[in-house]
N, C-alpha and C. Protein backbone atom coordinates (compact mmCIF):
# COMPACT_ATOMS: atom_id res chain seq x y z
N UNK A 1 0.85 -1.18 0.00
CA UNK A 1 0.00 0.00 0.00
C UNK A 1 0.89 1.24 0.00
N UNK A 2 0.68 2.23 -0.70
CA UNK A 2 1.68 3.52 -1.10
C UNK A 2 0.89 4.25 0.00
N UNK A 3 1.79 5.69 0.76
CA UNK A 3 1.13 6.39 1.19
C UNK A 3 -0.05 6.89 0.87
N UNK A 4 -0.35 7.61 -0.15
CA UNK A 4 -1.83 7.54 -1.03
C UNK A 4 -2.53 7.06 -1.01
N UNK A 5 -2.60 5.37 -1.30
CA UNK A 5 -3.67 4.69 -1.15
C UNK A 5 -4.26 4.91 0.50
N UNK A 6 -2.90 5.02 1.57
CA UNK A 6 -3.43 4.84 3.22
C UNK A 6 -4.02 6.39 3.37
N UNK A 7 -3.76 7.23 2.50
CA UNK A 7 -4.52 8.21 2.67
C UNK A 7 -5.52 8.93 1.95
N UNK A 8 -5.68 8.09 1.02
CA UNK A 8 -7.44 8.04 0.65
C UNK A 8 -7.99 7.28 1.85
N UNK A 9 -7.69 6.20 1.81
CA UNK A 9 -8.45 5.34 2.78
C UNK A 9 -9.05 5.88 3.56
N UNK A 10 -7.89 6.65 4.48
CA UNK A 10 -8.04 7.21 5.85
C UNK A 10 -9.45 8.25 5.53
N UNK A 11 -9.16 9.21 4.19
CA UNK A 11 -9.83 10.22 4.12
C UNK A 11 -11.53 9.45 3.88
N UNK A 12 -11.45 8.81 2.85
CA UNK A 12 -12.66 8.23 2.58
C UNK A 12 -13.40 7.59 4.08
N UNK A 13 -12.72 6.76 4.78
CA UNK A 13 -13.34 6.71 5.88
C UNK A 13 -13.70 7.15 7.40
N UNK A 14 -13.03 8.67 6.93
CA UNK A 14 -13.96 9.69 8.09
C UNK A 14 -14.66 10.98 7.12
N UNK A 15 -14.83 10.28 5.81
CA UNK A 15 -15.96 11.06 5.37
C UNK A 15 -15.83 12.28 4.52
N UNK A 16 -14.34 12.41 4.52
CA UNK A 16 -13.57 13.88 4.39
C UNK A 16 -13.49 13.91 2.56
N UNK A 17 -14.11 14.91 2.32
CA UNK A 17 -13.69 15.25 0.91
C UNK A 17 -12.31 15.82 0.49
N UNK A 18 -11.55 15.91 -0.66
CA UNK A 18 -10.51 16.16 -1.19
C UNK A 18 -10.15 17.70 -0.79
N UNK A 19 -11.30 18.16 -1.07
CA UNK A 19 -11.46 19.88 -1.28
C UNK A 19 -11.18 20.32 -0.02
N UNK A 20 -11.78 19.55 1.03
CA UNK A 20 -11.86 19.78 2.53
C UNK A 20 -10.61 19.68 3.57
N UNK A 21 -9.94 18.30 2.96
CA UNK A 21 -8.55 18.16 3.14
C UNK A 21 -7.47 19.36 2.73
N UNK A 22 -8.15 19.67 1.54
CA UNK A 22 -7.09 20.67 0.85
C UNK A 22 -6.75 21.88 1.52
N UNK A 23 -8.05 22.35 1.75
CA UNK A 23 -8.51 23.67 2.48
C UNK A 23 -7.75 23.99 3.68
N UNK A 24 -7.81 22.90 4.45
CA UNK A 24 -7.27 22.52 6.14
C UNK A 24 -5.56 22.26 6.33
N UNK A 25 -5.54 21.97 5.02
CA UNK A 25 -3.90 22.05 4.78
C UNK A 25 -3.39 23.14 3.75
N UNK A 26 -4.42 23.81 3.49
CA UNK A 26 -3.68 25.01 3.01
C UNK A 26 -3.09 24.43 1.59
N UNK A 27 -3.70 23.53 0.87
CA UNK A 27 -3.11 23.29 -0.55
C UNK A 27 -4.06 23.12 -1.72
N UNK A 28 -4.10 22.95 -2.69
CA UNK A 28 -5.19 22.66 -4.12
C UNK A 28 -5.43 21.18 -3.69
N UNK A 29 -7.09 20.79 -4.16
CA UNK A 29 -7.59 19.61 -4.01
C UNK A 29 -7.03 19.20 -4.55
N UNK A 30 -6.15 19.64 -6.14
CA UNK A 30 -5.33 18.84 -6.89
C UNK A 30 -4.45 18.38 -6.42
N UNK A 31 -3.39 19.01 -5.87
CA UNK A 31 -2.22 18.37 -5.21
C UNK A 31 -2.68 17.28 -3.97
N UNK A 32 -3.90 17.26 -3.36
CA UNK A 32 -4.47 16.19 -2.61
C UNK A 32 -4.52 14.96 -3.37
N UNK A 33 -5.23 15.47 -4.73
CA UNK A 33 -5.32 14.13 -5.69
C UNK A 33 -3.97 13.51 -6.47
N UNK A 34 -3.12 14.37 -6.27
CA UNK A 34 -1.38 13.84 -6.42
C UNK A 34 -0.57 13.20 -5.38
N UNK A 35 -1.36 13.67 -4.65
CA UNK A 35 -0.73 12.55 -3.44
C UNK A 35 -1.09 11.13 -3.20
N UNK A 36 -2.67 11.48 -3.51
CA UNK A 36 -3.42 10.09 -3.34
C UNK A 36 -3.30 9.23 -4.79
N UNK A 37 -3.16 9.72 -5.65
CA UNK A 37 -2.55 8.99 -7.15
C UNK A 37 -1.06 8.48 -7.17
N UNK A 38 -0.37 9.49 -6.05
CA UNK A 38 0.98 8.94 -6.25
C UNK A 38 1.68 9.82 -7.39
N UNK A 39 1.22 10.70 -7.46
CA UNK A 39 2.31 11.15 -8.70
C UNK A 39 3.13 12.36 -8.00
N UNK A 40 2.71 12.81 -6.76
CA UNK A 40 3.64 13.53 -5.51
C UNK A 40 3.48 12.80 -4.44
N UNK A 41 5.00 13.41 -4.08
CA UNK A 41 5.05 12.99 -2.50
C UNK A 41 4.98 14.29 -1.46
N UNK A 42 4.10 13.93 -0.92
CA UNK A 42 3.88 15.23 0.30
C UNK A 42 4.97 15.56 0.92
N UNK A 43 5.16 17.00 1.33
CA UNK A 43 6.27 17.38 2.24
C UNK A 43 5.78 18.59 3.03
N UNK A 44 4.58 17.35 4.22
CA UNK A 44 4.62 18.23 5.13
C UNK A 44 5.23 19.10 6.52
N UNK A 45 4.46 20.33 6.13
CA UNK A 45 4.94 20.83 7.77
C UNK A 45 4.70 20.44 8.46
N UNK A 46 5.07 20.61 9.76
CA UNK A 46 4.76 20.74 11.43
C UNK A 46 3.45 20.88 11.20
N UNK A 47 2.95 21.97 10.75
CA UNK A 47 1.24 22.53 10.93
C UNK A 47 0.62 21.50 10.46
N UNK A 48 1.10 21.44 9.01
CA UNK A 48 -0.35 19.75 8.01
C UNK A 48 0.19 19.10 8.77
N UNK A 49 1.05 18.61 9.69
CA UNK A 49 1.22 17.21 9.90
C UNK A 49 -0.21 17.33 10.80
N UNK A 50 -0.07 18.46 11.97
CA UNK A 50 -1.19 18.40 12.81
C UNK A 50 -2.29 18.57 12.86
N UNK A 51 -2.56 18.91 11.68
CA UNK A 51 -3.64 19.69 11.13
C UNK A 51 -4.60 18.21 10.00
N UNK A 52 -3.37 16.97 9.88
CA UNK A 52 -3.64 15.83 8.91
C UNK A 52 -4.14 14.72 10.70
N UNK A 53 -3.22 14.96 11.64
CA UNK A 53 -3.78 14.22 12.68
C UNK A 53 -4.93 14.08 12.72
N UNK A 54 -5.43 15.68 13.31
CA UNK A 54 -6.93 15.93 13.71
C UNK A 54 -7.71 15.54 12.88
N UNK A 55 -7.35 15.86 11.48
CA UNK A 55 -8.89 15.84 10.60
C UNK A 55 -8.42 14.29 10.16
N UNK A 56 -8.27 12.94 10.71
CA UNK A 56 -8.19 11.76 10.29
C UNK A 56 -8.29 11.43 11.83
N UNK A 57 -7.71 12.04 12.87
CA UNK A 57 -8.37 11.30 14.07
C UNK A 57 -7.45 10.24 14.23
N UNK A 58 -5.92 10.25 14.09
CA UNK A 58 -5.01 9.69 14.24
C UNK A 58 -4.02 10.38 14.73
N UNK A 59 -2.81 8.99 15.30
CA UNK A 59 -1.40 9.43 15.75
C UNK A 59 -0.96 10.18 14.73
N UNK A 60 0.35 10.91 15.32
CA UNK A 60 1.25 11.09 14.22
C UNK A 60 2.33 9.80 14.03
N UNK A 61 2.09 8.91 14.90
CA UNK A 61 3.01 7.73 14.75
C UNK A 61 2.44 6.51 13.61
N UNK A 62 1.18 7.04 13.25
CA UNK A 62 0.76 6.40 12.03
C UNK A 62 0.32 6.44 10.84
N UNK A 63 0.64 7.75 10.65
CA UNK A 63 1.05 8.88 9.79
C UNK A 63 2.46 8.66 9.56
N UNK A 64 3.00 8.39 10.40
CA UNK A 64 4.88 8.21 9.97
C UNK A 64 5.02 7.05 9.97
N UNK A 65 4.41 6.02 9.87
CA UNK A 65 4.65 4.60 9.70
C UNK A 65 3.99 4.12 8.42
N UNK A 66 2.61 4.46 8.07
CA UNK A 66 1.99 4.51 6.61
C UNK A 66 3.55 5.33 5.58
N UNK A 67 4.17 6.56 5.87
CA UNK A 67 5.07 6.80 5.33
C UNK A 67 6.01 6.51 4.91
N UNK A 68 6.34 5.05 5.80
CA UNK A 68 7.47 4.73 5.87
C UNK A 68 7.51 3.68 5.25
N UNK A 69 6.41 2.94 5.43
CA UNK A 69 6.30 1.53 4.79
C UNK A 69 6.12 1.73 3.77
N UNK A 70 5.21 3.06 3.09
CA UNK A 70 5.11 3.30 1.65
C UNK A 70 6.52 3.22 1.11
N UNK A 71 7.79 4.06 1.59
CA UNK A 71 9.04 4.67 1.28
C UNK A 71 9.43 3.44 0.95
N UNK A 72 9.87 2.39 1.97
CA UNK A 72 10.89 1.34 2.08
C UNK A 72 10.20 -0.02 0.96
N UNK A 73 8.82 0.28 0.82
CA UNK A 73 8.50 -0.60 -0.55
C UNK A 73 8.58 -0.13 -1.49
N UNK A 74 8.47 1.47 -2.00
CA UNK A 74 9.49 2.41 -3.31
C UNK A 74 10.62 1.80 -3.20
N UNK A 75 11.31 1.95 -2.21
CA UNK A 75 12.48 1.28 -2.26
C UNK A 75 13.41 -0.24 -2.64
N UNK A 76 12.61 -1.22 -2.62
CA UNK A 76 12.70 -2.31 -2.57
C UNK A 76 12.26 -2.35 -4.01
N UNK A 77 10.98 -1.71 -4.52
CA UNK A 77 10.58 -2.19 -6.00
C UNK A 77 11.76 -1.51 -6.62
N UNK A 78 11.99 -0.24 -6.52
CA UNK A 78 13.11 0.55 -7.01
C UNK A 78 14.36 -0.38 -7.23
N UNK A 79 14.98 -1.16 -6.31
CA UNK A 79 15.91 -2.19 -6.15
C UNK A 79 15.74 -3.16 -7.21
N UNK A 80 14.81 -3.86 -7.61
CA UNK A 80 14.72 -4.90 -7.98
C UNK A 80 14.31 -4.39 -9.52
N UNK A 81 15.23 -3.31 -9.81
CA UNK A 81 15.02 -2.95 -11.57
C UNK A 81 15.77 -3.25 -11.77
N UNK A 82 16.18 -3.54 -13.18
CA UNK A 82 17.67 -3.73 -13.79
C UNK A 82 18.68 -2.15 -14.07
N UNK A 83 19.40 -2.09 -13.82
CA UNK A 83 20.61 -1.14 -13.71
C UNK A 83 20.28 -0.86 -14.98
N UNK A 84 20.28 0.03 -16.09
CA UNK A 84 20.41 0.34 -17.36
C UNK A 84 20.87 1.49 -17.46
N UNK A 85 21.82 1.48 -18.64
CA UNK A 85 22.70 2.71 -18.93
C UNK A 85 23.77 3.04 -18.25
């Protein structure tokens, strides 16, 4: 599971629209929908981090662990390409 997918999830199941997320973090619904597609990686502040707690009703320790596990399986698929060029 990529960060994205754990954070649609999250969003979809407390109800939270894209726009609403966006708003509360101070960014375009679009860049919400680049995160959750995967075609960015978030780089939040201090503030969205706390501001992503509240409005999901979570740690920040699972917020940084969805992160991480996303990272270290980029990583691993990343690994297992062939070297070219």
């Amino acid at each position: 599971m990529t960060f994205g997918d754990w954070l649609h999830f999250q969003r979809r199941k407390k109800s939270i629209r894209q726009e609403d997320l966006a708003k509360a973090l101070v960014v375009s619904p679009q860049t919400v929908s680049a995160w959750e597609t995967g075609r960015n990686v978030p780089r939040f502040t201090p503030q969205q981090m706390q501001v992503l707690c509240e409005m999901l009703n979570c740690p920040l320790s699972e917020i940084a662990q969805a992160f991480t596990q996303a990272q270290m399986l980029g990583d691993s698929e990343n690994s297992a390409l062939p070297n070219v060029g």
